[in-house]
N, C-alpha and C. Protein backbone atom coordinates (compact mmCIF):
# COMPACT_ATOMS: atom_id res chain seq x y z
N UNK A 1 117.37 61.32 67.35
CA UNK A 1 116.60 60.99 68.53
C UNK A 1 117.29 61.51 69.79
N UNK A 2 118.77 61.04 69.89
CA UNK A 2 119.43 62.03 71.01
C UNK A 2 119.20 63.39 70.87
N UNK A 3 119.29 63.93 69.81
CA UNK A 3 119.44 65.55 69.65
C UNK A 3 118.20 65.51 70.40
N UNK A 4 116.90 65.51 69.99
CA UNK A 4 115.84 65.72 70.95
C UNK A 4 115.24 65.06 72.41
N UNK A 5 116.13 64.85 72.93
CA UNK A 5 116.08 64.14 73.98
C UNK A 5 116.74 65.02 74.96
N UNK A 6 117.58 65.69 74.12
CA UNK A 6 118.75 66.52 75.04
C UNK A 6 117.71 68.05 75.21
N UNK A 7 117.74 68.27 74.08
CA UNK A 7 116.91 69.13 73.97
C UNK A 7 115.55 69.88 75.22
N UNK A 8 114.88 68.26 74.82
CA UNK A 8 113.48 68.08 76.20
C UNK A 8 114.32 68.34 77.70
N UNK A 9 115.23 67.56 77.84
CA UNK A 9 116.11 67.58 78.55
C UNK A 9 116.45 69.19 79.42
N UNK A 10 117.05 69.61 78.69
CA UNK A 10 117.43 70.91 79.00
C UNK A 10 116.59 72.23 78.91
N UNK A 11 115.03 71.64 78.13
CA UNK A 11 114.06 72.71 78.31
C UNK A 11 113.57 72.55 79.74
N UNK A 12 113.62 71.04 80.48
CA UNK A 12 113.18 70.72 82.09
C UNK A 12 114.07 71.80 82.82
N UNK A 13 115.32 71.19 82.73
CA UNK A 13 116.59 72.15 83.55
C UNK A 13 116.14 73.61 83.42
N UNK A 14 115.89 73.94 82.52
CA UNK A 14 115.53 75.53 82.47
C UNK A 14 114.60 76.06 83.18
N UNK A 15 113.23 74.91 82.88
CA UNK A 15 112.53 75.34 83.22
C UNK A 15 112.31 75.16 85.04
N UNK A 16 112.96 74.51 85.54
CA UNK A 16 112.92 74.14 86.92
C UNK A 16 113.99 75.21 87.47
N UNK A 17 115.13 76.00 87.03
CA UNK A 17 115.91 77.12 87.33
C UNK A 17 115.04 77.82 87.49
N UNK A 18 114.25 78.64 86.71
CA UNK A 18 112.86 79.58 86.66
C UNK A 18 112.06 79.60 87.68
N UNK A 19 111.73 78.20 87.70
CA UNK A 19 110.81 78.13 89.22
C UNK A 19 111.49 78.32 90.19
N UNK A 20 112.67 77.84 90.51
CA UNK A 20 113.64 78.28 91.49
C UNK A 20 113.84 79.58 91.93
N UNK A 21 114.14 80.58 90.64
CA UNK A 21 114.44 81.62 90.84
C UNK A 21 113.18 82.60 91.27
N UNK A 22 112.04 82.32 90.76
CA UNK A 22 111.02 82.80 90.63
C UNK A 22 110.10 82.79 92.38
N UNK A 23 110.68 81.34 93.21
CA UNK A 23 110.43 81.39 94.37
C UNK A 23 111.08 82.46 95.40
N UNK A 24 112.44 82.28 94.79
CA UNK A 24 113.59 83.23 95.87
C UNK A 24 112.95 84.90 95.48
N UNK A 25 112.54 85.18 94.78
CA UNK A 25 112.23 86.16 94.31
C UNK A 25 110.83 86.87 95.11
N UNK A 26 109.83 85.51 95.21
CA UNK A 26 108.73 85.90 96.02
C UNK A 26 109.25 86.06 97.80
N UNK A 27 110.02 85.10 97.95
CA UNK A 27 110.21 85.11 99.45
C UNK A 27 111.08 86.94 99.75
N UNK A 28 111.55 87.20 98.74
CA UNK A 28 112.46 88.60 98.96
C UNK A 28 111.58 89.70 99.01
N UNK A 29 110.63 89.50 98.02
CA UNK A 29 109.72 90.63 97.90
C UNK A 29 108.76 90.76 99.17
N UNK A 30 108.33 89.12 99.98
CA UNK A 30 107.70 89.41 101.22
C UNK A 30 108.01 89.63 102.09
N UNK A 31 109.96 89.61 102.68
CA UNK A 31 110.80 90.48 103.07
C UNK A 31 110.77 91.73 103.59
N UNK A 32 110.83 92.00 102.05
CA UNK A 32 111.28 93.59 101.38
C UNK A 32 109.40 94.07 102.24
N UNK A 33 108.45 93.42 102.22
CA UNK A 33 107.24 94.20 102.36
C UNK A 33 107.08 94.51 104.09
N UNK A 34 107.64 93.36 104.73
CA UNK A 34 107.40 93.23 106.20
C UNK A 34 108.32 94.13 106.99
N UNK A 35 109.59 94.23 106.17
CA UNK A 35 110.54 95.28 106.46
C UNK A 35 109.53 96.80 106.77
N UNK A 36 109.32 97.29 105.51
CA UNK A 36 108.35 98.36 104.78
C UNK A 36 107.20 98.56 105.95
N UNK A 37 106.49 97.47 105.75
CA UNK A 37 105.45 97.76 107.15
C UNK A 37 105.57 97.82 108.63
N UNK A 38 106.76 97.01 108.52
CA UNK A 38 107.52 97.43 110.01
C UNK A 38 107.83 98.80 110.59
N UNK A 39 108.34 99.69 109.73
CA UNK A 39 109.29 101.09 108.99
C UNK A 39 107.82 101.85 109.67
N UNK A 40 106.54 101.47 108.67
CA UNK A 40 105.53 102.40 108.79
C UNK A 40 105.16 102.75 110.27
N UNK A 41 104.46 101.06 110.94
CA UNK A 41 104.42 101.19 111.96
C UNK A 41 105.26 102.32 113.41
N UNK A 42 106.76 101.61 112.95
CA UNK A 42 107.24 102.63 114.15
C UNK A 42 107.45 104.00 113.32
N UNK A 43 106.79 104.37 112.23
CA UNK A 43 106.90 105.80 112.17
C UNK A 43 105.97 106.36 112.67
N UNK A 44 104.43 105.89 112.20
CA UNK A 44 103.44 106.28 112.73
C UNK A 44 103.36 106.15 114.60
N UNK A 45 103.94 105.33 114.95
CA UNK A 45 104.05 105.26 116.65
C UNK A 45 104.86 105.97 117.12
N UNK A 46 106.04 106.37 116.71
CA UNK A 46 106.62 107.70 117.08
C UNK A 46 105.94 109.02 116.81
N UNK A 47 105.11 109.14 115.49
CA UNK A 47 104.22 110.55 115.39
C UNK A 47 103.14 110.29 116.40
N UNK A 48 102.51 109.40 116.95
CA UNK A 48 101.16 109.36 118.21
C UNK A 48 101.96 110.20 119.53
N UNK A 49 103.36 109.18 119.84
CA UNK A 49 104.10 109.73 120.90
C UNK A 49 104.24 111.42 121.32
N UNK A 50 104.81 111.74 119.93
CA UNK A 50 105.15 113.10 119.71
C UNK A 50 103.88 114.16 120.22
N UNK A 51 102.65 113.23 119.76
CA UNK A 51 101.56 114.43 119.86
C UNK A 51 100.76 115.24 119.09
């Protein structure tokens, strides 16, 4: 009965690491995108400048 208790146990822990990681992961990638579209912007606004 302990053995599976521990078990359930540590499939939670796992599974709540996952979600954890799985959040930090989204917040990086929307980051990584705003960076990216930032980049575009002042490229394209320096090519209008240029002419």
């Amino acid at each position: 009965m302990f053995a599976v208790a521990a078990i359930a146990a540590l499939s939670v822990v796992i599974g709540l690491a996952r979600l954890v990681a799985w959040g930090i992961d989204r917040r990086e990638e929307q980051g990584t995108k705003a960076i990216r579209d930032a980049a575009f912007v002042a490229q394209a606004s320096a090519e209008v400048r240029r002419g």
